[in-house]
Protein backbone atom coordinates (compact mmCIF):
# COMPACT_ATOMS: atom_id res chain seq x y z
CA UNK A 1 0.00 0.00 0.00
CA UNK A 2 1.14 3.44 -1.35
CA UNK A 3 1.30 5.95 1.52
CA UNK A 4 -0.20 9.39 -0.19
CA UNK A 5 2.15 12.40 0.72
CA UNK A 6 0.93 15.07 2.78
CA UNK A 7 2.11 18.59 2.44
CA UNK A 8 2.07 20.56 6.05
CA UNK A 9 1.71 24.02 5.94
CA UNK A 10 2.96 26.31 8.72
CA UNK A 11 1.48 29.80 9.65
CA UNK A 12 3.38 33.03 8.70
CA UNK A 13 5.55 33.65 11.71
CA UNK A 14 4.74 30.20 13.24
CA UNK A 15 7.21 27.58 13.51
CA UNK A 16 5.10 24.53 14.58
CA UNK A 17 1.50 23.90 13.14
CA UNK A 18 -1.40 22.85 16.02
CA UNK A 19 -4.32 21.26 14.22
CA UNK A 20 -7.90 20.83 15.99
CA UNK A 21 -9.21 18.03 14.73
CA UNK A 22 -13.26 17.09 14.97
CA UNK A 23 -15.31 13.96 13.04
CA UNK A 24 -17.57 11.89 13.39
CA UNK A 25 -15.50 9.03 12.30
CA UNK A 26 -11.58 8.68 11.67
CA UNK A 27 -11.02 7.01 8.23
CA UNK A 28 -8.49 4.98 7.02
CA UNK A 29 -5.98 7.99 5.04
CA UNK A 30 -2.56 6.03 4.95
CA UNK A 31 -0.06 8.93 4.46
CA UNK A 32 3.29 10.73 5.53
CA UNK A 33 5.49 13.76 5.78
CA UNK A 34 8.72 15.05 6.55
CA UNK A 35 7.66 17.01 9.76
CA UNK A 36 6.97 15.22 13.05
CA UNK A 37 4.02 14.57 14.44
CA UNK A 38 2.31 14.26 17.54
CA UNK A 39 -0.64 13.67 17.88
CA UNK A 40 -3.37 13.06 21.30
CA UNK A 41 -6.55 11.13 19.99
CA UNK A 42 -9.24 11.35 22.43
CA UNK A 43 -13.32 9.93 22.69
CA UNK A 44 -12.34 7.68 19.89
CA UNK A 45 -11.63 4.06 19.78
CA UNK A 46 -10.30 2.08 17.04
CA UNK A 47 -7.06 0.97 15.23
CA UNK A 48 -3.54 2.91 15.01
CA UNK A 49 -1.20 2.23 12.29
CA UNK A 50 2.52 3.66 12.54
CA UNK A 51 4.50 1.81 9.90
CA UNK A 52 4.75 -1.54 10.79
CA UNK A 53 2.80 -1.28 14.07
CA UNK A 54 -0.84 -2.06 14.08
CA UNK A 55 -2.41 -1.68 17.94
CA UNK A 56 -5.70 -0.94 19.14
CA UNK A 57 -6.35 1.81 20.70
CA UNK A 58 -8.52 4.63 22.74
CA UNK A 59 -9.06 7.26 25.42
CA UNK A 60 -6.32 9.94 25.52
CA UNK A 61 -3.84 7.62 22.93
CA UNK A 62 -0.80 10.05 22.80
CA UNK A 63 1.86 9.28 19.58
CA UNK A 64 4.78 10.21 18.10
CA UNK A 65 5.35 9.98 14.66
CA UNK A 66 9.04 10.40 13.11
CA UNK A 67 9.42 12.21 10.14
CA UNK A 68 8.10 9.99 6.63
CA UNK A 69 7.09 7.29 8.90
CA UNK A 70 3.24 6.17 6.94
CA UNK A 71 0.66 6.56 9.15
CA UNK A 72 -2.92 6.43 10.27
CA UNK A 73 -6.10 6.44 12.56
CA UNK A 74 -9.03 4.40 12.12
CA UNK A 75 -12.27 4.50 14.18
CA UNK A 76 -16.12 4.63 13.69
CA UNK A 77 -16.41 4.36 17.34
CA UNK A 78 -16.69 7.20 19.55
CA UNK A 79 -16.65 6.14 23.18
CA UNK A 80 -19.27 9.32 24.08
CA UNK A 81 -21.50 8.54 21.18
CA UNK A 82 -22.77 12.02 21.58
CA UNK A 83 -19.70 13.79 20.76
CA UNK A 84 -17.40 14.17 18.49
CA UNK A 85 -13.97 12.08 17.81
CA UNK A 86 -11.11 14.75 18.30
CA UNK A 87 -7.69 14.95 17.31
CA UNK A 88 -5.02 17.34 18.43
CA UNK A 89 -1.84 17.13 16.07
CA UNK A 90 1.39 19.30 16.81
CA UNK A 91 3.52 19.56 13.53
CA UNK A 92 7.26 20.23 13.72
CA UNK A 93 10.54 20.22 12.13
CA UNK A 94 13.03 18.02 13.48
CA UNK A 95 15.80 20.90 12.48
CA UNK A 96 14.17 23.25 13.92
CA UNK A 97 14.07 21.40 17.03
CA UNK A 98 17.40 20.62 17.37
CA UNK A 99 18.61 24.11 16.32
CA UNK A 100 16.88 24.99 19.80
CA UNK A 101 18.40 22.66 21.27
CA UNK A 102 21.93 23.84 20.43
CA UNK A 103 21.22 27.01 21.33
CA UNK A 104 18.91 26.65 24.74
CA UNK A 105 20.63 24.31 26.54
CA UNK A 106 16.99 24.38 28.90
CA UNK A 107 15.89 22.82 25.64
CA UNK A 108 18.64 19.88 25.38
CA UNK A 109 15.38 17.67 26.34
CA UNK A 110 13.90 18.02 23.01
CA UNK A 111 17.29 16.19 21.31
CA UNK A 112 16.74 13.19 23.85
CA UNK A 113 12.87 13.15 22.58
CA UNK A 114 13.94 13.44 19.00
CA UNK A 115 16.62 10.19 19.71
CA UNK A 116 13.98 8.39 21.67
CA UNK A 117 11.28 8.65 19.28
CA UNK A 118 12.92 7.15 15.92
CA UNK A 119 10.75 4.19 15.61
CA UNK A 120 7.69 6.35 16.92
CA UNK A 121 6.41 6.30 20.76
CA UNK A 122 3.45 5.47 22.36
CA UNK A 123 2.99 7.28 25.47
CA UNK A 124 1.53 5.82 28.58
CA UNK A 125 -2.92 6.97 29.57
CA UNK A 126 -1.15 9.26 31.83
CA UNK A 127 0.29 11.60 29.49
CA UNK A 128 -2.50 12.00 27.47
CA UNK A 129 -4.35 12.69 30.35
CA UNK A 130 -1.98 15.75 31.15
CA UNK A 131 -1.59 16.94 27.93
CA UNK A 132 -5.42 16.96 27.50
CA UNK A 133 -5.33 19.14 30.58
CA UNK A 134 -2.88 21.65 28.55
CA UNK A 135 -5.71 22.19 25.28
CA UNK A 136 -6.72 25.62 26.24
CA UNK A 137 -2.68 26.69 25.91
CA UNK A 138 -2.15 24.61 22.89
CA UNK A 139 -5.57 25.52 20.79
CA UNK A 140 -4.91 29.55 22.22
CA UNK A 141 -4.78 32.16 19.54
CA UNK A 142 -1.69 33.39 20.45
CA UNK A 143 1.30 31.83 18.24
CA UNK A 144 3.43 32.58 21.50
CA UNK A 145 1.49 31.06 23.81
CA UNK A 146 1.31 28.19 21.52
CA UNK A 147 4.79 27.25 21.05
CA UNK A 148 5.07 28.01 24.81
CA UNK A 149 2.67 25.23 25.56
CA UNK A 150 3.82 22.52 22.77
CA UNK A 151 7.61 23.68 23.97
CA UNK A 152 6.72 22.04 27.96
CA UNK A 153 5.31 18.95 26.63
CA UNK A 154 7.67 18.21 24.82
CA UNK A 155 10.15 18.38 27.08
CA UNK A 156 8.06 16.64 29.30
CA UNK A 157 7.55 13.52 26.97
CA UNK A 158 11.21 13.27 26.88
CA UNK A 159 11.52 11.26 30.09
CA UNK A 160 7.81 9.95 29.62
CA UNK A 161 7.04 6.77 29.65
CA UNK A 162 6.49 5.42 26.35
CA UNK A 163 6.55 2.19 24.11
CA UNK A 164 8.70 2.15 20.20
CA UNK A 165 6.19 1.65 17.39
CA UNK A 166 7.55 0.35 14.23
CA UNK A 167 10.20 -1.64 13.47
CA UNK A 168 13.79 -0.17 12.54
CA UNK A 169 13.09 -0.76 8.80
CA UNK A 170 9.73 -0.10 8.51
CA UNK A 171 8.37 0.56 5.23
CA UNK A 172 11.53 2.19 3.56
CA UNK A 173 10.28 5.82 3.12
CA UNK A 174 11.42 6.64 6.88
CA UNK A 175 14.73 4.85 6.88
CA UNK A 176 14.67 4.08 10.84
CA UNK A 177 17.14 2.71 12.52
CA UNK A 178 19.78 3.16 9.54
CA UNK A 179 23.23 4.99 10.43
CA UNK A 180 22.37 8.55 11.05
CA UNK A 181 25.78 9.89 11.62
CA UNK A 182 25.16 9.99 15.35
CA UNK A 183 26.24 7.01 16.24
CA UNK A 184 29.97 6.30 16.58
CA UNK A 185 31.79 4.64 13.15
CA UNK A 186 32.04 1.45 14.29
CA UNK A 187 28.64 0.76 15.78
CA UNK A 188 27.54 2.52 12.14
CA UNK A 189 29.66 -0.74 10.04
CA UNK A 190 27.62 -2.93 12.52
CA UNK A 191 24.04 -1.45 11.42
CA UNK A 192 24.85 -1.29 7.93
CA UNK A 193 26.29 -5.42 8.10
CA UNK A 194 22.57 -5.57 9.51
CA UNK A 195 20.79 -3.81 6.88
CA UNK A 196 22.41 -5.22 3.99
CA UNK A 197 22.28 -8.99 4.83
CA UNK A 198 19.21 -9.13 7.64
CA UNK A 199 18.45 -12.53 5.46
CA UNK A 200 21.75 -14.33 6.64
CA UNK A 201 22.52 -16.31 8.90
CA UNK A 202 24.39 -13.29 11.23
CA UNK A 203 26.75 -13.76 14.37
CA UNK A 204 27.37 -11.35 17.15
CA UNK A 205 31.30 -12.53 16.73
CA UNK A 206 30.90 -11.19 12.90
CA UNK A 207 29.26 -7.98 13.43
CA UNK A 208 32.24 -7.28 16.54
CA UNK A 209 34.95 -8.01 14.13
CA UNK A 210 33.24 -5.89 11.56
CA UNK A 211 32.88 -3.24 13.76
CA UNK A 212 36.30 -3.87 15.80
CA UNK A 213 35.08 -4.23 18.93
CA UNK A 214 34.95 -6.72 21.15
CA UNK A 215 31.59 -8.63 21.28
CA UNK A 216 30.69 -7.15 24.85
CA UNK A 217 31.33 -3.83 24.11
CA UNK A 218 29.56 -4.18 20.32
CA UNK A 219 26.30 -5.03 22.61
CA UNK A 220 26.73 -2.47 24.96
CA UNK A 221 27.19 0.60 21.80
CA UNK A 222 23.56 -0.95 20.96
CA UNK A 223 22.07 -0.83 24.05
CA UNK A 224 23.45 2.65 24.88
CA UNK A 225 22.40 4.20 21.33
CA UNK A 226 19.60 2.01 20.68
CA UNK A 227 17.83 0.86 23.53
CA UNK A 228 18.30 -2.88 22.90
CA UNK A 229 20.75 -5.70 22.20
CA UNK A 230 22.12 -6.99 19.12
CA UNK A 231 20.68 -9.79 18.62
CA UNK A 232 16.98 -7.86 19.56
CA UNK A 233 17.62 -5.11 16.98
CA UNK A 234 18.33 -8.07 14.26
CA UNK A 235 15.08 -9.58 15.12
CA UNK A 236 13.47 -6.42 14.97
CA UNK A 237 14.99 -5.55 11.28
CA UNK A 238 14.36 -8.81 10.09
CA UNK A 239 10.40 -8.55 11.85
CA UNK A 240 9.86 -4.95 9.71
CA UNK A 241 11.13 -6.56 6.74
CA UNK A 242 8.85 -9.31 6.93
CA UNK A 243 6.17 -6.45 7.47
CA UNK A 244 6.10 -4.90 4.41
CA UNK A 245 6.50 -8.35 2.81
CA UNK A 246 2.86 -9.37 4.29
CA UNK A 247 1.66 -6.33 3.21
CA UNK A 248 3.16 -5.53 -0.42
CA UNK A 249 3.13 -9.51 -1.54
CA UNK A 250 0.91 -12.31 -1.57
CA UNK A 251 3.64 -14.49 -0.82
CA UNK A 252 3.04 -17.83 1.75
CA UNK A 253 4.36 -16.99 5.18
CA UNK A 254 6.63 -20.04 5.13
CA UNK A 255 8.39 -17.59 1.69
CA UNK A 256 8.23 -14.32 3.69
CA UNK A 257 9.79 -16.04 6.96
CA UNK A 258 12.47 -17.47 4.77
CA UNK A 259 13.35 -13.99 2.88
CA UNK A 260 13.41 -11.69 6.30
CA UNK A 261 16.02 -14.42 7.96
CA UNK A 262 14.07 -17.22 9.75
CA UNK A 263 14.48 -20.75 8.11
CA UNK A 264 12.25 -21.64 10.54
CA UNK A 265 8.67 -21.10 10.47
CA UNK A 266 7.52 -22.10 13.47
CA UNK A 267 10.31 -19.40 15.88
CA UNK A 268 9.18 -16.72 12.73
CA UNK A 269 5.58 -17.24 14.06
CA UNK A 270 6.66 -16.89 17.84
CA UNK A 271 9.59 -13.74 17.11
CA UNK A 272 6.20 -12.39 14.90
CA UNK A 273 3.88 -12.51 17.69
CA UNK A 274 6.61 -11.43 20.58
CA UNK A 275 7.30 -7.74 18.30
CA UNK A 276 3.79 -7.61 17.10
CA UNK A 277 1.32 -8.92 19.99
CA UNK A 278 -0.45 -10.77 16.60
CA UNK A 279 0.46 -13.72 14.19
CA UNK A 280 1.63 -12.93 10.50
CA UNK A 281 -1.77 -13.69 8.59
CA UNK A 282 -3.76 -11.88 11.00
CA UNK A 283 -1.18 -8.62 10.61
CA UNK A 284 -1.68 -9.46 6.62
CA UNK A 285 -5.02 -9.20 6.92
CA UNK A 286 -5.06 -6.21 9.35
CA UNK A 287 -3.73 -4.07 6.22
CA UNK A 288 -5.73 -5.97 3.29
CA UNK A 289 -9.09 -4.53 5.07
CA UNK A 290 -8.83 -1.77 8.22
CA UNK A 291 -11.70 -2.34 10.16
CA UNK A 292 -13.95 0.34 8.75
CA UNK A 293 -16.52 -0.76 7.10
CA UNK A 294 -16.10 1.70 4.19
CA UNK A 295 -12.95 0.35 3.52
CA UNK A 296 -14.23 -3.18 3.77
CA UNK A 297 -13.93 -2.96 -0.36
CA UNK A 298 -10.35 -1.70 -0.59
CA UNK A 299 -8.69 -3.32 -3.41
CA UNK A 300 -5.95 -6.13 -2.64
CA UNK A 301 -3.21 -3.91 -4.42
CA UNK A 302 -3.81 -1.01 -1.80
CA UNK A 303 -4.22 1.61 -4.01
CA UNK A 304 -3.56 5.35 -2.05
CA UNK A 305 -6.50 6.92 -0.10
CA UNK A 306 -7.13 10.50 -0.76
CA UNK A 307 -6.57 12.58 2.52
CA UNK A 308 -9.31 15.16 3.51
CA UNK A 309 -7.69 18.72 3.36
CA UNK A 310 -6.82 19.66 6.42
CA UNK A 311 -7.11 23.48 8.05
């Protein structure tokens, strides 16, 4: 499924967007852009899709979208079915953020966000909850008080509890988890060892001597810059790849397992349901028909859903 591209428009003088969001329902519109997102969902219950990730969700669900990561809402289920589904989504340029960064150091936060939210986050009930209490400074008519607002939550969701989203290779366009030129040289030979050859049969002692490091210390570079082991960040590659295989091919899963690295079919079913809380033909099916029923029809070769113009 094509993701359709969404141009974001900022405000003269404004350098983050807030959009107030109200419908009746949240259709399926698959899409991306370069800016981040974040985005509180509230009175609505339904499905979230953020690359490869595919969770239900509803109350005050609280996101983070990375920049050209495809995503989307779905719901025709308001949980007051006498009010509106709302949506409050915070647009903003990674740049720009770190710019700030450099300069305020009261700011540095936002780079630890930014690092933290690659793969997209999920925040924890709570911080929805609080940053529903923050609407009347985020919606106010003053550009000022705006950023003001958007500037503390930020900062806030920084040490927030919250969960990844997709996986680090998750439908190309974003390009998570490749080398971003953050990460020292050697862990950067490592990741690209990963990314061109997820499909072999790969050893920790390989990747170390690739990288020159000594196995313990190869782990440890992951865990510090990544936020998970080796051999969990293979698994995870190998998982997105087999993602966008379910979704983009009609292949059997026993041809998908074998072509994202597990010979095995039976551990490629349990690693599939450990990342993705669901099995492979029930993730397939997931994207061949969201749960709305006016996309109940959608053609098997996903062709791109219009988005409705926004503000």
């Amino acid at each position: 499924m094509k993701p359709a591209y969404e141009h974001v428009t900022m405000d003269a003088g404004c350098s983050i967007r807030v959009y107030h969001r109200k419908l009746a329902r949240i259709p399926f519109e698959w899409h991306h852009h370069p800016e981040y997102e974040l985005t509180l969902t509230m009175n609505s219950r339904g499905k979230r899709y953020i690359g490869d990730s595919v969770t239900d969700y509803e109350g005050n669900d609280l996101v983070l979208v990375p920049p050209n990561l495809p995503h989307t809402w779905a719901s025709n289920r308001s949980i007051d079915a006498g009010a509106p589904q709302v949506a409050i989504v915070v647009w903003f340029s990674g740049d720009w953020a770190r710019r700030l960064a450099d300069c305020c150091p009261e700011y540095e936060p936002l780079r630890r966000l930014l690092r933290k939210g690659a793969s997209g986050l999920a925040f924890a009930p709570e911080a929805g909850a609080a940053v529903s209490r923050q609407l009347v400074a985020l919606l106010s008519q003053s550009p000022r008080e705006r950023l003001s607002a958007v500037l503390g939550v930020l900062c806030q969701l920084a040490d927030a509890d919250a969960t990844p989203l997709a996986s680090p290779t998750a439908f190309s366009q974003a390009q998570v988890g490749r080398p971003s030129g953050h990460e020292p040289e050697r862990l950067n030979r490592a990741l690209s060892i990963i990314d061109a050859r997820f499909a072999d049969r790969l050893t920790l002692r390989e990747l170390a001597e690739a990288a020159t490091l000594s196995e313990r210390t190869l782990n440890r570079y992951f865990v510090q810059h990544l936020g998970e082991s080796v051999g969990k960040y293979l698994n995870r590659v190998r998982i997105g790849h087999a993602c966008r295989m379910l979704v983009d091919t009609s292949w059997p899963v026993s041809v998908v397992a074998s072509r994202s690295g597990f010979p095995n079919v039976a551990n490629f079913n349990r690693q599939f349901r450990a990342f993705k809380q669901t099995t492979p033909a029930a993730y397939r099916q997931a994207f061949a028909g969201p749960n709305l029923a006016a996309e109940a029809a959608m053609p098997l070769e996903f062709r791109p859903l219009s988005l409705e113009k926004r503000g």
